[in-house]
Each structure stands twice: as C-alpha cells, then as structure tokens.
Protein backbone atom coordinates (compact mmCIF):
# COMPACT_ATOMS: atom_id res chain seq x y z
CA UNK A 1 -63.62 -87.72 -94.64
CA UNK A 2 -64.45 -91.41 -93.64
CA UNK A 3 -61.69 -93.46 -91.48
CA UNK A 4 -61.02 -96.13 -94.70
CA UNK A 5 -60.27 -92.37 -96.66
CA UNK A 6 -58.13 -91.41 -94.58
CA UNK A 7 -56.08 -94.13 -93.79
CA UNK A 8 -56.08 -94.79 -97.59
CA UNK A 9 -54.68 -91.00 -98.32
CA UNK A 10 -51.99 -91.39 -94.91
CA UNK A 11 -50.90 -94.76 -95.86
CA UNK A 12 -51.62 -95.17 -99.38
CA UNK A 13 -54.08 -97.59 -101.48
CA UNK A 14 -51.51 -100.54 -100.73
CA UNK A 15 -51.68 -100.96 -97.31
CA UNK A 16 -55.79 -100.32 -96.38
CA UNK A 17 -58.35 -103.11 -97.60
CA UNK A 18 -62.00 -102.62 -97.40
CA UNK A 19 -64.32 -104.92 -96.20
CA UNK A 20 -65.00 -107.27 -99.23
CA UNK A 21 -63.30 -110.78 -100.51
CA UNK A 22 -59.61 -109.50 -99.85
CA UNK A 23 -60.36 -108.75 -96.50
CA UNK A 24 -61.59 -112.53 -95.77
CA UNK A 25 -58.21 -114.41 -94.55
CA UNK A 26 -57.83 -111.49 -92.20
CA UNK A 27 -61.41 -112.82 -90.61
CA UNK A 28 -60.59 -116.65 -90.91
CA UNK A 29 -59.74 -117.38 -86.83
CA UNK A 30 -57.74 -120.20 -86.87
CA UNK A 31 -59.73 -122.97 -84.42
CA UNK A 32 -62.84 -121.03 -86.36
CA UNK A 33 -64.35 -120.27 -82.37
CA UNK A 34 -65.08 -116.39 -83.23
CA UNK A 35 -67.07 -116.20 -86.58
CA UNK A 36 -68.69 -113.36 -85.92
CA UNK A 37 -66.03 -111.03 -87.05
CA UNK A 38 -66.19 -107.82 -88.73
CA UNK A 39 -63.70 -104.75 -89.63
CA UNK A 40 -64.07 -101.51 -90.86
CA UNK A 41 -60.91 -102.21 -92.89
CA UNK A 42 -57.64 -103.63 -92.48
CA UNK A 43 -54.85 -101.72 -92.48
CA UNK A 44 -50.67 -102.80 -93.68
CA UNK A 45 -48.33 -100.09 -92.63
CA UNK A 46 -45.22 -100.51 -93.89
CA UNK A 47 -43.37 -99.26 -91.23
CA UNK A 48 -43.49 -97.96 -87.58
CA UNK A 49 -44.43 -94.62 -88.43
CA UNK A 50 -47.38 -95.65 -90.65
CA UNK A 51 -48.60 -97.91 -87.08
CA UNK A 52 -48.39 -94.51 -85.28
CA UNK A 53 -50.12 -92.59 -88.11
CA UNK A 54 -52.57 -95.50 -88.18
CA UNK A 55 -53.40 -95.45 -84.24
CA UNK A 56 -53.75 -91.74 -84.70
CA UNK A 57 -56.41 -91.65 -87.16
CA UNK A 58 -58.31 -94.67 -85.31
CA UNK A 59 -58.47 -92.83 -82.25
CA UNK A 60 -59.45 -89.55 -83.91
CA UNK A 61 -62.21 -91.57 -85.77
CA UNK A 62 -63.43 -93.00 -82.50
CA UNK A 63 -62.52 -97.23 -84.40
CA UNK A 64 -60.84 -99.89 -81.87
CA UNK A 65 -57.47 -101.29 -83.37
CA UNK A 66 -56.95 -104.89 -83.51
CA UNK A 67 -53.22 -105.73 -83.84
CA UNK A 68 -52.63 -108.86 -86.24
CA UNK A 69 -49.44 -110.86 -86.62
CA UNK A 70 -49.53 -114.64 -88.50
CA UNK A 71 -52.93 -115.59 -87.25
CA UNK A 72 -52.22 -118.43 -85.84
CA UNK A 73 -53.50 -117.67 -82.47
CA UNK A 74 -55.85 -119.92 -80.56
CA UNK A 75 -57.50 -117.77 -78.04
CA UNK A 76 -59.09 -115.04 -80.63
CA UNK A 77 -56.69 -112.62 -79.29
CA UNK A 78 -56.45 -111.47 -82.89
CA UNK A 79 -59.52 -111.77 -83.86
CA UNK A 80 -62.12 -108.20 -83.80
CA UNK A 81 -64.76 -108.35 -82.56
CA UNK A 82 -68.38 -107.30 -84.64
CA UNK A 83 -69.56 -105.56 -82.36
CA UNK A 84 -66.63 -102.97 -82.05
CA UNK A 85 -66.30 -100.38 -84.68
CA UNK A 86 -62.73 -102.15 -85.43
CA UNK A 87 -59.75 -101.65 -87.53
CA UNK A 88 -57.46 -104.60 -87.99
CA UNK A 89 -53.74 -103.47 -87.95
CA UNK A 90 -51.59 -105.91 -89.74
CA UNK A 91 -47.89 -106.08 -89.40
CA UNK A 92 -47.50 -108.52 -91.98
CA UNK A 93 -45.21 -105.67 -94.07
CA UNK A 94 -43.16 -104.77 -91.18
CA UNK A 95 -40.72 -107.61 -91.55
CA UNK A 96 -37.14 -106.70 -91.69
CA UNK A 97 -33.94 -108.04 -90.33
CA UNK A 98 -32.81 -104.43 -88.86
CA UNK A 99 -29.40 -105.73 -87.20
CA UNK A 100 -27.45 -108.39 -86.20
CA UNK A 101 -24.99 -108.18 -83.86
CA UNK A 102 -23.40 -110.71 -83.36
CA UNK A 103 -20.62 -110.15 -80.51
CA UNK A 104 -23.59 -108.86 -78.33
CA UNK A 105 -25.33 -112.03 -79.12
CA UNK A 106 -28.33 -109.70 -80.14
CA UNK A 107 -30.91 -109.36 -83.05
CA UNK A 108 -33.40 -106.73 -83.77
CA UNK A 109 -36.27 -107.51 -85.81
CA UNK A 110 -39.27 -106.17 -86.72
CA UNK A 111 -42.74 -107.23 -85.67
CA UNK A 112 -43.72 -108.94 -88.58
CA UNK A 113 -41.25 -111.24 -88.95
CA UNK A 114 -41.85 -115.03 -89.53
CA UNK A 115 -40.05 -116.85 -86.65
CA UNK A 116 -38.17 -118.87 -89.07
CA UNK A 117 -36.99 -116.03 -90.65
CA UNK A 118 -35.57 -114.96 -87.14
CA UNK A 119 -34.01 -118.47 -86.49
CA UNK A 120 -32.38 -118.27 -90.10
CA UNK A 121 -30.81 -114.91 -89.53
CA UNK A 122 -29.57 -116.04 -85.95
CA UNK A 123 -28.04 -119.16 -87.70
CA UNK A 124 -26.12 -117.24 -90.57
CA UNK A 125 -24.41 -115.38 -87.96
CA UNK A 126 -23.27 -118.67 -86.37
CA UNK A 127 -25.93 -117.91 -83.21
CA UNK A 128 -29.24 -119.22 -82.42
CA UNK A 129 -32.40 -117.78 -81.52
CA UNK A 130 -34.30 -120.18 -79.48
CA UNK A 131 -37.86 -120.08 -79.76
CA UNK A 132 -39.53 -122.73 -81.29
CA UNK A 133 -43.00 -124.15 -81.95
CA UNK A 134 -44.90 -126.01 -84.58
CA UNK A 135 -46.34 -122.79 -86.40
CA UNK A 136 -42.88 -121.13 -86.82
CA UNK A 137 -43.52 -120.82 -90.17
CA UNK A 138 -46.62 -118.64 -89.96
CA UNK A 139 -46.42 -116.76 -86.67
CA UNK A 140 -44.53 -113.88 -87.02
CA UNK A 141 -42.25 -112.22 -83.79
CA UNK A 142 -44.69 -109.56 -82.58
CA UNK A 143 -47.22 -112.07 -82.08
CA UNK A 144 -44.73 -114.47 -80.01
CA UNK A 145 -44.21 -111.65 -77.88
CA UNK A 146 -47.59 -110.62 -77.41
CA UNK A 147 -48.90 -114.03 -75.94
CA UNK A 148 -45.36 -114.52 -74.37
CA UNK A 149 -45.00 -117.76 -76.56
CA UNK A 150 -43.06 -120.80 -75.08
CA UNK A 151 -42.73 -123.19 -77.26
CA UNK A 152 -40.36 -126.44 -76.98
CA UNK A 153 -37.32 -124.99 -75.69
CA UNK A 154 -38.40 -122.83 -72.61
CA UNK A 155 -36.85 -125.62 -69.91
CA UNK A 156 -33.44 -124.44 -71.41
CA UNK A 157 -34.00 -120.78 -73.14
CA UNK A 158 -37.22 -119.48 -71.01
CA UNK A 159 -40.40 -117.97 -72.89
CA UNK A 160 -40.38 -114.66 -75.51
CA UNK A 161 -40.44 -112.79 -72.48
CA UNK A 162 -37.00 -113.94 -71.27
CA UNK A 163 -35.49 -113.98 -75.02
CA UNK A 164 -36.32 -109.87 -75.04
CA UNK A 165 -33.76 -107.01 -74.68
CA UNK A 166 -35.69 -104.53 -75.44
CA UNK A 167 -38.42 -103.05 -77.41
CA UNK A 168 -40.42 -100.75 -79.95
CA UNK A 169 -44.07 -99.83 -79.07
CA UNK A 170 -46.78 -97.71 -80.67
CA UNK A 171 -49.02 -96.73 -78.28
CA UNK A 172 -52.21 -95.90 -77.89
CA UNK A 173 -51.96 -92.32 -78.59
CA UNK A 174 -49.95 -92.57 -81.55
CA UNK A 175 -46.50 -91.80 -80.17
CA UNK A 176 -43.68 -94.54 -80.13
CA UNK A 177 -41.69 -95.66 -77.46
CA UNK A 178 -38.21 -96.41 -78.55
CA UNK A 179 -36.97 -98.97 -76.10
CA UNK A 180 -34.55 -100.81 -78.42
CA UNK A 181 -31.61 -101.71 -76.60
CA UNK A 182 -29.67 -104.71 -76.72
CA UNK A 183 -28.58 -103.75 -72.49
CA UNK A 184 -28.46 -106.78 -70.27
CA UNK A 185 -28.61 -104.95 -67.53
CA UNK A 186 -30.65 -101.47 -66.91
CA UNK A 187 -32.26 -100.48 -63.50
CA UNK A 188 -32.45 -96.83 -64.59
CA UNK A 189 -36.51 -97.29 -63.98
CA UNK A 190 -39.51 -99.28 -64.27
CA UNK A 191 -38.63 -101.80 -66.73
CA UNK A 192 -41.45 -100.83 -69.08
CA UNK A 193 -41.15 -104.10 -71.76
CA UNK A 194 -42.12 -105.85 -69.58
CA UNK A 195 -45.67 -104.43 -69.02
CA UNK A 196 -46.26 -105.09 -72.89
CA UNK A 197 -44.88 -108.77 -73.29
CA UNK A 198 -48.12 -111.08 -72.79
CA UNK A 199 -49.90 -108.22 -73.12
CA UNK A 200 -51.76 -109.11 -76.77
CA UNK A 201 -52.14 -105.82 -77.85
CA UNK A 202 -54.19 -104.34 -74.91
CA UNK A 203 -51.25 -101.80 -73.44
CA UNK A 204 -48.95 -100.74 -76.76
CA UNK A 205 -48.44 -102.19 -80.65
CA UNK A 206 -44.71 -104.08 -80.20
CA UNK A 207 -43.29 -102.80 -83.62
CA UNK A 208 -39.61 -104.56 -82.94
CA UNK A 209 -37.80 -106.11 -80.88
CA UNK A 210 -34.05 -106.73 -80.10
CA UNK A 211 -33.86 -109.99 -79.14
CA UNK A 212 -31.31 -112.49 -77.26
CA UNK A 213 -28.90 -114.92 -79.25
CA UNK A 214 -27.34 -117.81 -78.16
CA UNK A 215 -24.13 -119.80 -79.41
CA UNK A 216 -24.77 -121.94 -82.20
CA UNK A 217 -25.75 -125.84 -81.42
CA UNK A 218 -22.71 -128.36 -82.24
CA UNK A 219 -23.72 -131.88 -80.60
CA UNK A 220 -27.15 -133.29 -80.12
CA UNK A 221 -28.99 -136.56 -78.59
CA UNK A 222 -32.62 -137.12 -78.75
CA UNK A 223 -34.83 -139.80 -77.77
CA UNK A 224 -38.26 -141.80 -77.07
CA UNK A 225 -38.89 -143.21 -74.30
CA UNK A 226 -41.70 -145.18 -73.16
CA UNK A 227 -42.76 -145.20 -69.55
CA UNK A 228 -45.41 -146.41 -66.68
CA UNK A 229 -46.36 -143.12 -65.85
CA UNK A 230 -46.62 -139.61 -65.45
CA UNK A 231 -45.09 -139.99 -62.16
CA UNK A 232 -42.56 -141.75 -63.74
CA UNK A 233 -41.69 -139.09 -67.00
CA UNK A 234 -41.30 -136.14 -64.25
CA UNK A 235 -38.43 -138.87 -62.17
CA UNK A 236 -36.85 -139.09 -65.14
CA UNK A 237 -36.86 -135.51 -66.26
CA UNK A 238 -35.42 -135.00 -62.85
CA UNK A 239 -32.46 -137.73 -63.53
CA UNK A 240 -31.67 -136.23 -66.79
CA UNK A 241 -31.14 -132.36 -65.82
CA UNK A 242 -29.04 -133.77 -62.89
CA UNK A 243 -27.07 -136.44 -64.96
CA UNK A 244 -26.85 -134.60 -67.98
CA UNK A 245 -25.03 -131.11 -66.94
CA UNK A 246 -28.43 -129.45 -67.21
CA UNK A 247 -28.23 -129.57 -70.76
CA UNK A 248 -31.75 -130.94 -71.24
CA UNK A 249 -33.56 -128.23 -73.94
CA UNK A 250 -36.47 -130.45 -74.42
CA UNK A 251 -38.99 -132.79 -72.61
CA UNK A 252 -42.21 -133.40 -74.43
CA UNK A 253 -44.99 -135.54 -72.33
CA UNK A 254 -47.10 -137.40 -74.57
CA UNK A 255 -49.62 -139.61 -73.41
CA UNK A 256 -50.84 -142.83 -75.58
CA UNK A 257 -53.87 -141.63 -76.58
CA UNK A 258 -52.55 -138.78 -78.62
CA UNK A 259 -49.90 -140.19 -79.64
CA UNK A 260 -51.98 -142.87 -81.15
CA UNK A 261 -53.61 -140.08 -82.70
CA UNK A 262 -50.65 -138.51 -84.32
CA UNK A 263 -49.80 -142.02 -85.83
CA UNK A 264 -53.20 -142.51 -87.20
CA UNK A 265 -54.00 -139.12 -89.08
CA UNK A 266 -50.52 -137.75 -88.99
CA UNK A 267 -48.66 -137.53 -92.29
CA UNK A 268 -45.57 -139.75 -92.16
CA UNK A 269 -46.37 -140.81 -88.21
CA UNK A 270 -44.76 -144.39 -87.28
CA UNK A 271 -45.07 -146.48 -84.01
CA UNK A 272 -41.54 -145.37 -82.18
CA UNK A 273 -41.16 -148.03 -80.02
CA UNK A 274 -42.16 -152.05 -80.53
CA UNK A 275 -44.41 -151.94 -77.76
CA UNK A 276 -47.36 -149.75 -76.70
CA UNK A 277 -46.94 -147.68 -73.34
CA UNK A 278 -49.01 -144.91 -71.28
CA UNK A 279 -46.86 -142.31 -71.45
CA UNK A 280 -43.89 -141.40 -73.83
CA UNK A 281 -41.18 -138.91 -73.04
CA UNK A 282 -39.66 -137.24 -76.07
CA UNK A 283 -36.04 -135.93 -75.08
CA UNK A 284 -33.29 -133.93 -76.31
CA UNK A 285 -30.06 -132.68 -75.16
CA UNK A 286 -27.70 -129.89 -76.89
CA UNK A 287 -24.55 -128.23 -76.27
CA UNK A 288 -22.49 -125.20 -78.04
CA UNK A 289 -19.37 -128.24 -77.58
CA UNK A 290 -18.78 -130.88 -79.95
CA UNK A 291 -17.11 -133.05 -77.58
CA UNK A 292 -20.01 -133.38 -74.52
CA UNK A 293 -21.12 -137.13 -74.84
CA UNK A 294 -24.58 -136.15 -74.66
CA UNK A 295 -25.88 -139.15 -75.96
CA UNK A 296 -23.47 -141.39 -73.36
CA UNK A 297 -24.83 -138.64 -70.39
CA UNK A 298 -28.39 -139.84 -71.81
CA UNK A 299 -27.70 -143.55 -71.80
CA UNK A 300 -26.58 -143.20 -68.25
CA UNK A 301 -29.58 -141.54 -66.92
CA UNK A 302 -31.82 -144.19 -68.09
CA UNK A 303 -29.58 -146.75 -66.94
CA UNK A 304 -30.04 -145.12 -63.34
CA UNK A 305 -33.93 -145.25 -63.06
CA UNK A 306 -35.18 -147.54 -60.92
CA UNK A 307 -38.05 -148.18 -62.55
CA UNK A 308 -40.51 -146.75 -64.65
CA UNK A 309 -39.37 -147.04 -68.28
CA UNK A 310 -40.26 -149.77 -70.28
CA UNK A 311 -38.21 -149.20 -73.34
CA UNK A 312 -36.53 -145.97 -75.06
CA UNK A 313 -34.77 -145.64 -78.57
CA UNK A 314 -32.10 -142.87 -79.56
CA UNK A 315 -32.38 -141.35 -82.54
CA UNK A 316 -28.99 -142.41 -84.58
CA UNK A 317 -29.37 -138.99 -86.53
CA UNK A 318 -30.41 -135.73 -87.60
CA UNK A 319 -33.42 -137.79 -89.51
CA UNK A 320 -35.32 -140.20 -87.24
CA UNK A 321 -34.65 -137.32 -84.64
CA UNK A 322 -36.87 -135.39 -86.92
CA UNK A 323 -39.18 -138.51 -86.97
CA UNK A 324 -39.20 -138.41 -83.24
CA UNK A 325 -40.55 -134.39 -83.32
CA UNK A 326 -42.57 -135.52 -86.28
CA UNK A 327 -44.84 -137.38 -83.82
CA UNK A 328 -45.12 -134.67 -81.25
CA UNK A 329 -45.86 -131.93 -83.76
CA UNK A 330 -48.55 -134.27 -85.44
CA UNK A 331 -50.48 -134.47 -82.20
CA UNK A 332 -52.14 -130.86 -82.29
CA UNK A 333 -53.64 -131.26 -85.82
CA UNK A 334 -54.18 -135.53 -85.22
CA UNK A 335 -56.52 -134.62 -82.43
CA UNK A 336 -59.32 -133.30 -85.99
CA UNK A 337 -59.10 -136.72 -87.72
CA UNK A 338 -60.83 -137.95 -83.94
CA UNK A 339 -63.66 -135.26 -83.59
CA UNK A 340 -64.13 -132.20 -82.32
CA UNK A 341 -61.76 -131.45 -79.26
CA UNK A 342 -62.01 -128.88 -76.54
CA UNK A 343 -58.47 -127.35 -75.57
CA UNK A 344 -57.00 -126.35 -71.87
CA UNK A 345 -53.57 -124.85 -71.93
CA UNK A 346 -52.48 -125.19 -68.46
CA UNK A 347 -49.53 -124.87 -65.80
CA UNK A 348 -48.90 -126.20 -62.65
CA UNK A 349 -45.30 -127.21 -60.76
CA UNK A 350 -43.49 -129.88 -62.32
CA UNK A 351 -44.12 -132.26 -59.05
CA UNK A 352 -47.90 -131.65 -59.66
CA UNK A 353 -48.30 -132.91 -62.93
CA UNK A 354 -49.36 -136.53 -61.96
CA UNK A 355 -51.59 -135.81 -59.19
CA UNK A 356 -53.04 -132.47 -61.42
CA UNK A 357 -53.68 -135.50 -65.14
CA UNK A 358 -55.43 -137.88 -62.53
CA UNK A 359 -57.52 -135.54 -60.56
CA UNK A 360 -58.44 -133.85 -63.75
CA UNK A 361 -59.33 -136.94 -65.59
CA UNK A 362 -61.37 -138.42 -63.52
CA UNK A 363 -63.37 -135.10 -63.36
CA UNK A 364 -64.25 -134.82 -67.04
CA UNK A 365 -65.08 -138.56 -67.28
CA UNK A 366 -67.63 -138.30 -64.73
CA UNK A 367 -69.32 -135.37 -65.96
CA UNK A 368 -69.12 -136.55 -69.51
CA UNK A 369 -68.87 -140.31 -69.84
CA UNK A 370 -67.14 -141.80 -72.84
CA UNK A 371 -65.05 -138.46 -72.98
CA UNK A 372 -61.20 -139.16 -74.56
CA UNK A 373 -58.81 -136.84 -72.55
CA UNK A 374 -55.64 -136.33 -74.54
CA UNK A 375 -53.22 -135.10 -72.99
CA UNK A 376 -49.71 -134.02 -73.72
CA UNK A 377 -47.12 -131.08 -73.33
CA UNK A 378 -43.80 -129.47 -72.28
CA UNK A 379 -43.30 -131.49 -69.24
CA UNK A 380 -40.21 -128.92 -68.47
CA UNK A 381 -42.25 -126.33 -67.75
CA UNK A 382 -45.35 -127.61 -66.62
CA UNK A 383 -46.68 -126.40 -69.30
CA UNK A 384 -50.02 -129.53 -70.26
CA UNK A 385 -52.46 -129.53 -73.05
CA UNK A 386 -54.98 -131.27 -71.29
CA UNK A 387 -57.64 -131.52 -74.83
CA UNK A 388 -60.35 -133.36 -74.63
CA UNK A 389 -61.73 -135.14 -77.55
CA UNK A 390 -65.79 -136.41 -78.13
CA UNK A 391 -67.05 -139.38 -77.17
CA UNK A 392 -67.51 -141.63 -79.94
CA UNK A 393 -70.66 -141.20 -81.60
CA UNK A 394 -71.24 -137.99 -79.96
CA UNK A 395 -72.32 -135.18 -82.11
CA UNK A 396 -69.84 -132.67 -82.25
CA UNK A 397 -71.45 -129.54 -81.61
CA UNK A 398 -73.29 -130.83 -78.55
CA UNK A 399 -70.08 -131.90 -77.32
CA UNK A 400 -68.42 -128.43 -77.86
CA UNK A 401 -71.81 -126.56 -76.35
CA UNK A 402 -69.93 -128.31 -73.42
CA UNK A 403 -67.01 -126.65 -73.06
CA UNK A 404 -67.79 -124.14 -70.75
CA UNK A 405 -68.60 -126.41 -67.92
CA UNK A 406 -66.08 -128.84 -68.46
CA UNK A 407 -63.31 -126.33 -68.91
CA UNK A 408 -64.41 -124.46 -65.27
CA UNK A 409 -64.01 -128.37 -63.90
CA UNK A 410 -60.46 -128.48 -65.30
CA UNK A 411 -59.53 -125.03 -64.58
CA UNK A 412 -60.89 -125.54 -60.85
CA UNK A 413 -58.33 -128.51 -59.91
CA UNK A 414 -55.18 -126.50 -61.87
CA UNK A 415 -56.73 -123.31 -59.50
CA UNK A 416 -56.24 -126.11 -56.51
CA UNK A 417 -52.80 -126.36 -57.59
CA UNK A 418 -52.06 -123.11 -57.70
CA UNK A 419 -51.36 -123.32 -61.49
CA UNK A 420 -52.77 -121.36 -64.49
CA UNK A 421 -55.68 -121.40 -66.95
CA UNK A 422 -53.63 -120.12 -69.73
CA UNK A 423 -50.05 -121.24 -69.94
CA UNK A 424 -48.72 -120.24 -73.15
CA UNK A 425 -51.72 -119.58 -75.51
CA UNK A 426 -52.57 -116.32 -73.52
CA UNK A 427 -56.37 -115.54 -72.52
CA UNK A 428 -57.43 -113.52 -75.85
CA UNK A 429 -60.99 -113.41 -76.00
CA UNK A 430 -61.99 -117.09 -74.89
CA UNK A 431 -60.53 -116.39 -71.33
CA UNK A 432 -61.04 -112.96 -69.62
CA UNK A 433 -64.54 -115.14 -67.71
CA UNK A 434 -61.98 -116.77 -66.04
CA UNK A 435 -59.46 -114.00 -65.03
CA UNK A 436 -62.54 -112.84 -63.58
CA UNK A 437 -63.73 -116.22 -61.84
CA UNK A 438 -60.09 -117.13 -60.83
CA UNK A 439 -57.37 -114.48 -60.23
CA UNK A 440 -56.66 -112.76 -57.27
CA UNK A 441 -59.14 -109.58 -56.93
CA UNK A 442 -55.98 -107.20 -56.27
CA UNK A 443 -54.17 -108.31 -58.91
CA UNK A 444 -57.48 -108.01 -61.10
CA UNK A 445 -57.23 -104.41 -60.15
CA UNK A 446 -54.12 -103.74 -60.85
CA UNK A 447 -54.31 -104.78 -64.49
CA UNK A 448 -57.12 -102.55 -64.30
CA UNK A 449 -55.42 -100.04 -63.90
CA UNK A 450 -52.66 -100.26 -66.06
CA UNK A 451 -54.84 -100.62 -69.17
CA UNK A 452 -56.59 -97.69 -68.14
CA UNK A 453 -53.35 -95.80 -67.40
CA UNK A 454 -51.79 -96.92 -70.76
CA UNK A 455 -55.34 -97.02 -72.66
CA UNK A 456 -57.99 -94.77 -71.31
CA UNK A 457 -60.34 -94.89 -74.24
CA UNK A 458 -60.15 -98.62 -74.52
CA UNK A 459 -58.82 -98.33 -78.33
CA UNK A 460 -56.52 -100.95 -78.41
CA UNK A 461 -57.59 -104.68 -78.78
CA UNK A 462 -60.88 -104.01 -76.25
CA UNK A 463 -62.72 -107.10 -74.58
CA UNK A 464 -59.54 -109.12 -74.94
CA UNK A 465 -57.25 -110.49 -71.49
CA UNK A 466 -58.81 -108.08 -68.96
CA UNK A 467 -62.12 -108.35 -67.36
CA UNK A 468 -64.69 -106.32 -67.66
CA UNK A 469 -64.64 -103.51 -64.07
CA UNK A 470 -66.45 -105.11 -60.65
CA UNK A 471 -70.28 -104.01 -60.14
C-alpha cells in the first residue's frame, strides 16, 4: 500500500489531499522565496491522535513531515522542500478552545487555532492573552510557538515562549508527550517545552498548548511622536518605562522612509504629525486600573526630555489610536508598492540600536549605491527590521540576486554587537548558512545533538534551523 493509501484509510478521505489543484495554497510560500515546492500529499488530522497516526505512517514509509500552521511564515520554515520525499502536516482542523480557566489565568488551545480566536476567548473570560502581530488573523497558535513569535507587546508580556505553561507534542516516533499543565512553577526535571518552543518543527509537532492569561485592559494612552533620532526614540523609551510605572506595552520605531511608505500605498494611511521627522515613536501604555492617568504619566515624560522630540500627538480615542497602529501595520506590505525589498529581522541591546542603524546603513549604501534602507521595529526589545528596498530604476531581480551579500554585511555588524540574525521570524530554511557562519561552534553542536537525540532519522521538518554536520 502507497503512503497517500494509507494515510487516506488511517485518517479518512477528508483529511489527505493529493498532489493536484487542491493541494496548491498549501505550496503558495508567502514572500514566494521557495517555489520549488513539492509534497507527496498533505495531510489534516483532526485531532492529536490522527498527528501521531500520521507521523507513524511517514516514518514507516520512509516521507519527511512538514508541520503547517497559517502560512504566514517568512523564513520557509513551512515550506517542503522538492527534493525531500515530504508530507505536509496541516493543523488547520485542530482548532479548539479545550479550556478556560479563568482563576488560574490559563487557556489551553489547540495548535491550530487562529490567534484571534485565542485573544477572543481570553477576552470573554474578562482576561487577555497578549500576543499580538499584524497576521493574527491567519497565523494560527502552533505556529507562534514554533518561531517563538514576538509581536508588539513583548516589552510588557515577553515572546510565545514566555506566554507558555505547558505543552502537547507529537514526536517523531509517533508517541505524544502530554505536558499540559497550567503549573507556574515545576523543577521536577528538565523543563522539556522549552526545547520545542522556537524549534519550527525540527524536535516534536506542538499539538496544544496551555497558555498564560492576563487581567483584562481597563485604561489606555497611545501616541506619535516625532523625533531627531534613533538615539533620541531609545532616551525616550527609557523616560517613559521610568515615568510611567513600567506600564509601557508598546514602542514601535519607525523611521521616515517607511513610514512614508505606509502613507503612500497603505490603505487609509494619513500624515500623523504636521511636520515631517526622521524617526517616529509609536507608544502605548495600559493598565488592568481604570484610574492610572496614563495619558497624564505620558504627557509628563515628554515634558521631561531634554531634547530630541520635535512634536507628538495623543490619540483622543479608541479610533485615531487605531489610526496610529494603522500606520505601523501598513509598513510591512507598503514596502511592495516601492519594489522589491530584501528583509533582516534582527536584535541587538536596546543601547545599540543607534550605533547598530548607522553602522549598518552606511554598509549597504556603499556596497549598493542608491539602495533605500527602511527600517523600523519593536524598539522595546531590540527587535529591528532593517529591509532594504531597490534602488530606483533598478531591476528587481538583480537587486534580490543581491541579497546574499548584502544580508552577510548586515548580519556581520549585528554579529559585532553581539545581537542576532533572526529575531522573531526564526531561521526556517533562508537561515541555517548563517547559524553555520555565525553561532558559536559548541552551541552548533549542541543543537546537533538534540535533533539527533529527539530525531534520529531526520523525519521531521529536515534542512530547516540546524546546519548541516562539520566536515
């Protein structure tokens, strides 16, 4: 019996699509970088045990399993590879609510589902659940946790990793790890969900998760605030978490280019401020109180910069708040309607963030003059998108037959600042080269190791985060 037979006869017609037409938005890779994809099928279990049957059969036929949650990856960590014998495991059906609990301020959902759906069930319990990013919509929870996503609100809340109790995992050989409790604390062992958080798929299929809650938001101020500099944006995030209670959630660096970008091919994008400035700081401070004076605490802070900001406006509610995050979450799909852009998610320490935009800027305009570097990010965290849109009247694909080199330049001065090459987008496909080039030859080892440990047949998600063994 074939693999696609008997995954059909485990699992049932439903759930198992063979290559063909239906099995094309499974191939579609979202920034379109991998097009070379192919699958022996793609397979929808319903549920946990249908993974573990799934992983089962794969292994027995000898097929590589490619988990899949929403897709909206940007490192082709879910995308397989043609020249694997691959299965693509879906876990679009495994998207239930399985508890709420809301005096543990807990939530356990499965893989599969949406992060919006996870916010709205944290919200009709009177809690919140955190995490949030522009494709909330479409990415679905066992992807977030895969890549470890961060999102706007890790300066207050942390990334998936820190938002994680505990966990479900299929592993490689088919059985299932049932690590789903909602413990704070638990030093009975090696805490094992940790080892498959960030891991994409390469150690264990996350099936579910119980996840962390938080009280319900009752008072928020946001703002815009044009400034000088970058040097000037991380002073004032400084001033703010000091003169605002720490109660700072968000702190969005945007510099003018991309903003300008966002107002020109975003879809209901306005100028903020009257005048035009370097650098913009979107802001915004929440509380669980009603009675906090955030937006006084905020007024304050800028009132206590030196220097630095040239103008700021407060949103005066819920609305031109939303216009405010209108503009930042425009910039990522703006950056098209300029050409063809070549991404670097990076880290490095808050204080570094000047020093690392300069240094790095001046590197990829003198190896590619012309070159528009647009750059913009979660300031909290460190966290920059340092893209880098064509010169004008530069053809596109010899611009992006560039992005090797100019990447290694970039990558090079975040290395010099002991930061990372892949901050919150995970390394995927696009990036092992570089785990290879740039981490620490123990630590290469040990991660080694572990996939060999957890994986010794190299089944699940192969050629993806970890590099290939030293000669």
């Amino acid at each position: 019996m074939s693999l696609v037979d008997a995954l059909t006869a485990a699992l049932g017609p439903d759930a198992v699509i063979p290559p063909g037409q239906a099995m094309s938005p499974y191939l579609a890779e979202r920034r379109g970088l991998f097009g070379d994809q192919a699958a022996l099928a793609v397979v929808r279990p319903a549920d946990t045990a249908g993974v573990a049957t799934a992983v089962r059969l794969c292994g027995q036929h000898g097929a590589a399993i490619v988990p899949q949650g929403g897709n909206t990856g940007l490192c082709g960590g879910a995308a397989a590879r043609a020249q694997d014998r691959t299965v693509l495991l879906s876990l679009e059906r495994l998207d239930r609510i399985r508890a709420v609990d809301p005096d543990n301020f807990s939530l356990t959902a499965e893989a599969g589902c949406r992060l919006s759906a996870v916010q709205a069930a944290a919200a009709a319990a009177d809690r919140l659940f955190p995490l949030s990013y522009a494709a909330e919509n479409d990415c679905q929870i066992g992807g977030n946790l895969a890549t470890n996503a961060g999102g706007m609100n890790v300066l207050r809340y942390g990334n998936a990793r820190d938002l994680t109790l505990g966990l479900e995992v299929v592993l490689a050989d088919g059985r299932i790890w049932d690590g789903l409790r909602g413990l704070r604390k638990d030093n009975s062992g090696y805490d094992l969900r940790d080892l498959f958080i960030g891991a994409e798929g390469t150690l264990g299929l996350i099936t579910a998760a119980t996840l962390k809650l938080f009280p319900a938001l009752r008072e928020r101020a946001t703002a815009i605030v044009g400034l000088d500099s970058a040097r000037a944006a991380v002073e004032l995030f400084g001033r703010l978490r000091a003169d605002s209670g720490d109660t700072v959630t968000s702190c969005e660096l945007m510099g003018r280019r991309p903003l300008g970008y966002a107002i020109a091919h975003g879809r209901g994008c306005a100028e903020p401020l009257p005048a035009h400035y370097p650098w913009y700081l979107l802001i915004e401070l929440t509380s669980s109180a009603s009675d906090t004076q955030l937006e006084q605490r905020l007024l304050q802070a800028l009132a206590r910069m030196t220097g630095g900001v040239g103008d700021y406006r407060i949103a005066g509610d819920r609305a031109e708040a939303g216009d405010f995050w209108r503009l930042r979450n425009s910039i990522p799909d703006a950056q098209k309607g300029a050409g063809a852009s070549i991404k670097n998610d990076i880290s490095v320490p808050i204080a570094a963030i000047p020093a690392f935009i300069t240094e790095a800027t001046a590197a990829v305009e003198a190896a590619r003059p012309g070159i528009r570097v647009c750059a913009f990010g979660h300031i909290g965290d460190g966290n920059i998108h340092f893209n880098l849109t064509q010169p004008e009247g530069m053809d596109a694909e010899a611009f992006l037959a560039e992005w090797g080199p100019l990447t290694r330049r970039v990558h090079d001065i975040v290395a010099g600042h002991r930061g990372s090459f892949a901050a919150e987008h995970g390394v995927g496909q696009l990036k092992p080269d570089e785990v290879a080039r740039l981490k620490d030859p123990v630590e290469q080892d040990l991660m080694r190791a572990l996939k060999h440990a957890l994986d010794p047949d190299n089944r699940l998600n192969p050629g993806k985060v970890v590099p290939p063994a030293r000669q």
